[in-house]
N, C-alpha and C. Protein backbone atom coordinates (compact mmCIF):
# COMPACT_ATOMS: atom_id res chain seq x y z
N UNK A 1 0.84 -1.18 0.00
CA UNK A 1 0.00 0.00 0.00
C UNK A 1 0.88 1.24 0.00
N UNK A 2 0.81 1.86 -0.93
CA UNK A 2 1.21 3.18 -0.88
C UNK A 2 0.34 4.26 -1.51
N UNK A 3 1.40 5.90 -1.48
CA UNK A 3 0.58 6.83 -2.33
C UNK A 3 0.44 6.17 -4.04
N UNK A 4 -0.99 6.64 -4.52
CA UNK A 4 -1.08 6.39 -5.64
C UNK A 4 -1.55 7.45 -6.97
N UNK A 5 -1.74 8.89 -5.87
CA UNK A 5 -2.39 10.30 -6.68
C UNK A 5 -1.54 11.43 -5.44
N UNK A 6 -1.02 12.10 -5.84
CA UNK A 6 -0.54 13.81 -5.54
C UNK A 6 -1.22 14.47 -6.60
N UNK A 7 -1.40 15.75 -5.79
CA UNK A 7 -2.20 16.95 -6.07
C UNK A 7 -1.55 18.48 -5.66
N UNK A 8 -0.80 19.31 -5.86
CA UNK A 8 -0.78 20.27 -5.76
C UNK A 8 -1.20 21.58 -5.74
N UNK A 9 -1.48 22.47 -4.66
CA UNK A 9 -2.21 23.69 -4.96
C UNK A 9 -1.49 24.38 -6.48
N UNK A 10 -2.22 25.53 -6.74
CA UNK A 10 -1.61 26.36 -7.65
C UNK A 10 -0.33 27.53 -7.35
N UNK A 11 -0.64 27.62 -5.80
CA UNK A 11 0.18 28.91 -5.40
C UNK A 11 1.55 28.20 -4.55
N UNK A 12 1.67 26.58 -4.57
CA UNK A 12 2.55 25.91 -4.44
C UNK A 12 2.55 25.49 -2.49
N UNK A 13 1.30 25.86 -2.21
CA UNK A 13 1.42 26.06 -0.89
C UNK A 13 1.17 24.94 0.05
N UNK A 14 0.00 23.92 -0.78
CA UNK A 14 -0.30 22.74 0.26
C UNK A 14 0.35 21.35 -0.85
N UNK A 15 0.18 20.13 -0.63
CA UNK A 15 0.38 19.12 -1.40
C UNK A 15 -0.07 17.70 -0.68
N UNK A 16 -0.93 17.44 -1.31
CA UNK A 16 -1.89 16.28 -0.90
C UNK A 16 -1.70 14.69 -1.62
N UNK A 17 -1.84 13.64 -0.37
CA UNK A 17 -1.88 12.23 -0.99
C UNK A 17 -2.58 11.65 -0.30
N UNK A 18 -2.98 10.56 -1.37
CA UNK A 18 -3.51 9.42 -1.14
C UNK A 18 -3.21 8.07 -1.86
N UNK A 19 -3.95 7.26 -1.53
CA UNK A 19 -3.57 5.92 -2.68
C UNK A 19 -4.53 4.62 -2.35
N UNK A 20 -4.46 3.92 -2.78
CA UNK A 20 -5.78 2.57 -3.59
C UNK A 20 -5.79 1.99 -2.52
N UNK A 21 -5.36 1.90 -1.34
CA UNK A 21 -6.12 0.98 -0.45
C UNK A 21 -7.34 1.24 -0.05
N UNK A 22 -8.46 0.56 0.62
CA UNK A 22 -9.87 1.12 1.23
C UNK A 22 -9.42 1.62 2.26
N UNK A 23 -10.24 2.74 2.26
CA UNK A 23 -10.27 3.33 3.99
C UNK A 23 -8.65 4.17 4.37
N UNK A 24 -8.86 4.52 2.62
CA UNK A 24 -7.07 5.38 2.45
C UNK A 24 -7.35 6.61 3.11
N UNK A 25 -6.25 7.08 3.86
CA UNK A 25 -6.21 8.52 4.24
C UNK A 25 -6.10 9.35 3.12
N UNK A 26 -6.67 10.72 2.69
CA UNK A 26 -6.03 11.63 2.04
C UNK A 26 -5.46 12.53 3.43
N UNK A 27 -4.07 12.73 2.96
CA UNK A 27 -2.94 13.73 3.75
C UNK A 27 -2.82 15.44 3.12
N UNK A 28 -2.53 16.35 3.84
CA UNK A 28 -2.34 17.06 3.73
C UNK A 28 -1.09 17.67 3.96
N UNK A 29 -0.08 18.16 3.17
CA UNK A 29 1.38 18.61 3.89
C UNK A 29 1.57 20.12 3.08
N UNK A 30 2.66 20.82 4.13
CA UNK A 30 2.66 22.03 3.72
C UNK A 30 4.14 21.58 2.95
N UNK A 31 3.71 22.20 1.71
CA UNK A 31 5.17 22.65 0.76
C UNK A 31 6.45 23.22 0.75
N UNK A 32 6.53 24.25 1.62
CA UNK A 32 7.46 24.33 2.57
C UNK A 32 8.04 23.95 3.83
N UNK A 33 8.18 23.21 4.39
CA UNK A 33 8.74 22.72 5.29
C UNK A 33 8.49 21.37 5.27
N UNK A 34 7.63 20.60 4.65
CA UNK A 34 7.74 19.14 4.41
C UNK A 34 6.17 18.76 5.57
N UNK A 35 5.81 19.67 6.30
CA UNK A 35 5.06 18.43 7.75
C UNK A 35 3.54 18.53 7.39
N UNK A 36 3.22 17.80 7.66
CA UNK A 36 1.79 17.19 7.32
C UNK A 36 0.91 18.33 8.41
N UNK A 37 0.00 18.54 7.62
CA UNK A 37 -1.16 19.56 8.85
C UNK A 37 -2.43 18.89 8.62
N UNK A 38 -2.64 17.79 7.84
CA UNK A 38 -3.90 17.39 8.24
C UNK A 38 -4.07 16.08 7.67
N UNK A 39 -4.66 15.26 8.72
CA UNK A 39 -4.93 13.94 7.68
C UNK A 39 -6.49 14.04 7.72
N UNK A 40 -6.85 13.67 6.22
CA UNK A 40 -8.28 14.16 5.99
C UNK A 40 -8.98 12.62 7.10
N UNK A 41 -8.35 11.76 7.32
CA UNK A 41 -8.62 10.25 7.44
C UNK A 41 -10.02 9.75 5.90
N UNK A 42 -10.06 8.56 6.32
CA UNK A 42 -10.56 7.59 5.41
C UNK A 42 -12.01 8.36 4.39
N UNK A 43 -11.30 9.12 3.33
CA UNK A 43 -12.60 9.50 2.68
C UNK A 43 -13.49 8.60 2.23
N UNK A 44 -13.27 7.56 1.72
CA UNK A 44 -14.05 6.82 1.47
C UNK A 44 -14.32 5.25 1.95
N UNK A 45 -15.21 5.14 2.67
CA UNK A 45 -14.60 3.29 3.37
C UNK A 45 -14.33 2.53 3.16
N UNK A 46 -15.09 2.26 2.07
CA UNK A 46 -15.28 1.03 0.99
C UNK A 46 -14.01 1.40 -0.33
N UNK A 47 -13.19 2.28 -0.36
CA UNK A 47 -12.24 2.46 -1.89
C UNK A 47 -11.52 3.51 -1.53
N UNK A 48 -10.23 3.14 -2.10
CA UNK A 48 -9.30 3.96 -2.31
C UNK A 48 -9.55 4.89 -3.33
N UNK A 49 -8.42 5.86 -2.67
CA UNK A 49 -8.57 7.05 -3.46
C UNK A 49 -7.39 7.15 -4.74
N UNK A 50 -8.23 7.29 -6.07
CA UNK A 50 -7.25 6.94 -7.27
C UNK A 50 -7.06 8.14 -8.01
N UNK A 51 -7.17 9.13 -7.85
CA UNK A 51 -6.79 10.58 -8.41
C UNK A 51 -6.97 11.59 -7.41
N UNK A 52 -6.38 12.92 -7.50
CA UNK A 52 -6.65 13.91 -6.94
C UNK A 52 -6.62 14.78 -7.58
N UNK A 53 -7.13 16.51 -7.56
CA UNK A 53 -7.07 17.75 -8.17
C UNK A 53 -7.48 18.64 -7.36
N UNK A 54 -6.63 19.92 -7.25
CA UNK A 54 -6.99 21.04 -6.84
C UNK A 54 -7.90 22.05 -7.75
N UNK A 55 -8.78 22.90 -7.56
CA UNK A 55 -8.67 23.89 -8.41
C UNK A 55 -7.72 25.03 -8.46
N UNK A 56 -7.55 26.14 -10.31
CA UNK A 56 -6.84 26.93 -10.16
C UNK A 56 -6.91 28.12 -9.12
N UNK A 57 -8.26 27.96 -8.65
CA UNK A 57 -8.17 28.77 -7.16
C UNK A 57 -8.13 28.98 -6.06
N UNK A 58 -7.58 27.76 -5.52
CA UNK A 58 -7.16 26.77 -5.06
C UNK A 58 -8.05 26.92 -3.40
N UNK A 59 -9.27 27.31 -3.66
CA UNK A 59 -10.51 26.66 -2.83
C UNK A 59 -10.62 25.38 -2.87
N UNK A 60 -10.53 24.36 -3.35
CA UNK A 60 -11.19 23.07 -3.16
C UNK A 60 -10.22 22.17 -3.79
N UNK A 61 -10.46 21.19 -3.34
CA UNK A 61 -9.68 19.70 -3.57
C UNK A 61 -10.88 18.35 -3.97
N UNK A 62 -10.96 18.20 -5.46
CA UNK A 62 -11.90 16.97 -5.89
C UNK A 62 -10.63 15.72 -5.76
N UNK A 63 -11.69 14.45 -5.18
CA UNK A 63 -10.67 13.37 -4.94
C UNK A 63 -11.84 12.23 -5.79
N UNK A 64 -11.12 11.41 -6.27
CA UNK A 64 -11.93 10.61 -7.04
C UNK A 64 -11.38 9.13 -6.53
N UNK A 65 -12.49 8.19 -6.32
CA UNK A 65 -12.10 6.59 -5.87
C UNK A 65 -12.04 5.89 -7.09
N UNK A 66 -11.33 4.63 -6.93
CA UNK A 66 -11.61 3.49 -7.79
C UNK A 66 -12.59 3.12 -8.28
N UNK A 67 -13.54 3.04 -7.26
CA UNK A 67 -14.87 2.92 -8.01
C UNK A 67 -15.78 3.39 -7.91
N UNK A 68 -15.53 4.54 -8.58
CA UNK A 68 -16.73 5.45 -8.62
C UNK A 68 -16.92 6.55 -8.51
N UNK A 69 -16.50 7.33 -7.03
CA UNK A 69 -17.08 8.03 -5.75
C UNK A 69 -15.97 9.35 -6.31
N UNK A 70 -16.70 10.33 -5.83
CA UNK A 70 -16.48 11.79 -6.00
C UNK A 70 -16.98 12.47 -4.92
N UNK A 71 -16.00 13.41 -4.58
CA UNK A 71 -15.94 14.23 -3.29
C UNK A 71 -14.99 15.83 -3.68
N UNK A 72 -15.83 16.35 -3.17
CA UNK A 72 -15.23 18.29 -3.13
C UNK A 72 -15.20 18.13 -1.67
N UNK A 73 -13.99 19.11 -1.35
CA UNK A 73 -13.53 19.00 0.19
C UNK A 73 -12.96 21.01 -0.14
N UNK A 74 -13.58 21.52 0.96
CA UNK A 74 -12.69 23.08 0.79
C UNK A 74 -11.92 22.88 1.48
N UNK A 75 -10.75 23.82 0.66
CA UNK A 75 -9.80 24.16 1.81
C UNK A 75 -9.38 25.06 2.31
N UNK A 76 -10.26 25.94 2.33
CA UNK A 76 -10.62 26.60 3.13
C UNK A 76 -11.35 26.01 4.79
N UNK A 77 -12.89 25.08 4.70
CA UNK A 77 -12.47 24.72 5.82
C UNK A 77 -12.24 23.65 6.11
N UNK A 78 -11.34 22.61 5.36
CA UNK A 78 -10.85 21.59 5.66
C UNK A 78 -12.34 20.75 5.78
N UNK A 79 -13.31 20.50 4.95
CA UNK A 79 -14.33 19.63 5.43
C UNK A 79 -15.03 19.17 3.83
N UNK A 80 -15.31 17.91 3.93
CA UNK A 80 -16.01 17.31 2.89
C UNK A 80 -17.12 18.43 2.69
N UNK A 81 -17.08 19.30 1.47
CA UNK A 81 -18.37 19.58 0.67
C UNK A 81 -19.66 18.98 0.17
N UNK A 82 -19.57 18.13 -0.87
CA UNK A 82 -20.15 17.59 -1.51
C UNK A 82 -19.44 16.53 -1.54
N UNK A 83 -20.13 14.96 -1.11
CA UNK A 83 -20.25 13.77 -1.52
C UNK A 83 -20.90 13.13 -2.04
N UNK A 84 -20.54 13.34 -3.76
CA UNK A 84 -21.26 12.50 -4.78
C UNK A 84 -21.30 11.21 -4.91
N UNK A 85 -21.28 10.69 -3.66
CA UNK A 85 -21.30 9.04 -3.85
C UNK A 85 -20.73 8.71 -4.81
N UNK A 86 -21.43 7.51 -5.19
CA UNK A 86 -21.09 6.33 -6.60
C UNK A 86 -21.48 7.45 -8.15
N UNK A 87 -20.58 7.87 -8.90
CA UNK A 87 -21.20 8.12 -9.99
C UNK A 87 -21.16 8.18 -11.45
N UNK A 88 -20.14 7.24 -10.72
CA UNK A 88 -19.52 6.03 -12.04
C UNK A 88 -19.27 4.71 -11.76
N UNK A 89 -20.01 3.94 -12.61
CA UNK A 89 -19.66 2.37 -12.62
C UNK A 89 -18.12 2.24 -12.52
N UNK A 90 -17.48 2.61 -13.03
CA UNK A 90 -15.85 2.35 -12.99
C UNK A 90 -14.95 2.94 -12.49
N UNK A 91 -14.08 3.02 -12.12
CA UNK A 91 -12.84 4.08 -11.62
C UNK A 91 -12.95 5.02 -12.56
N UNK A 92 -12.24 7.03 -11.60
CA UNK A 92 -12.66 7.95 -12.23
C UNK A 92 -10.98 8.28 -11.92
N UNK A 93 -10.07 8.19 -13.50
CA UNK A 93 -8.90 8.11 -13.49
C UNK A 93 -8.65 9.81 -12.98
């Protein structure tokens, strides 16, 4: 089990992982200095998390599972937005 998606803000400031096991943490670390400020813990229970993206304005973080599942998280306040469940039959590369 390891990371399997990094994500970078735009302004170079946070940098986020996760990877394909179930019940994967997405992490949060600051870009400068290397240390982690947040572990989102297990976004999804049932699936790992197989992509990540920031937007260019770097409000929000979409994380996409293996199978399926879609989630907006701000970061601003560090909290699941919108959880689009299942909304793809297949992994959302």
């Amino acid at each position: 089990a390891g990371i399997e998606s990094i994500a970078i803000t735009s302004h170079d400031k946070y940098l986020f992982t996760g990877g394909l096991e179930k019940r994967n943490h997405i992490k949060q670390f600051s870009v400068r200095n290397g240390r982690m400020i947040k572990d989102h813990g297990p976004i999804f229970v049932n699936d790992g998390v197989l992509s990540l993206t920031t937007t260019s304005d770097n409000k929000w973080l979409c994380d996409a599972g293996k199978e399926g599942h879609l989630n907006q998280i701000s970061l601003n306040s560090q909290q699941v937005i919108r959880d689009s469940r299942k909304i793809h039959t297949s992994s959302i590369p």
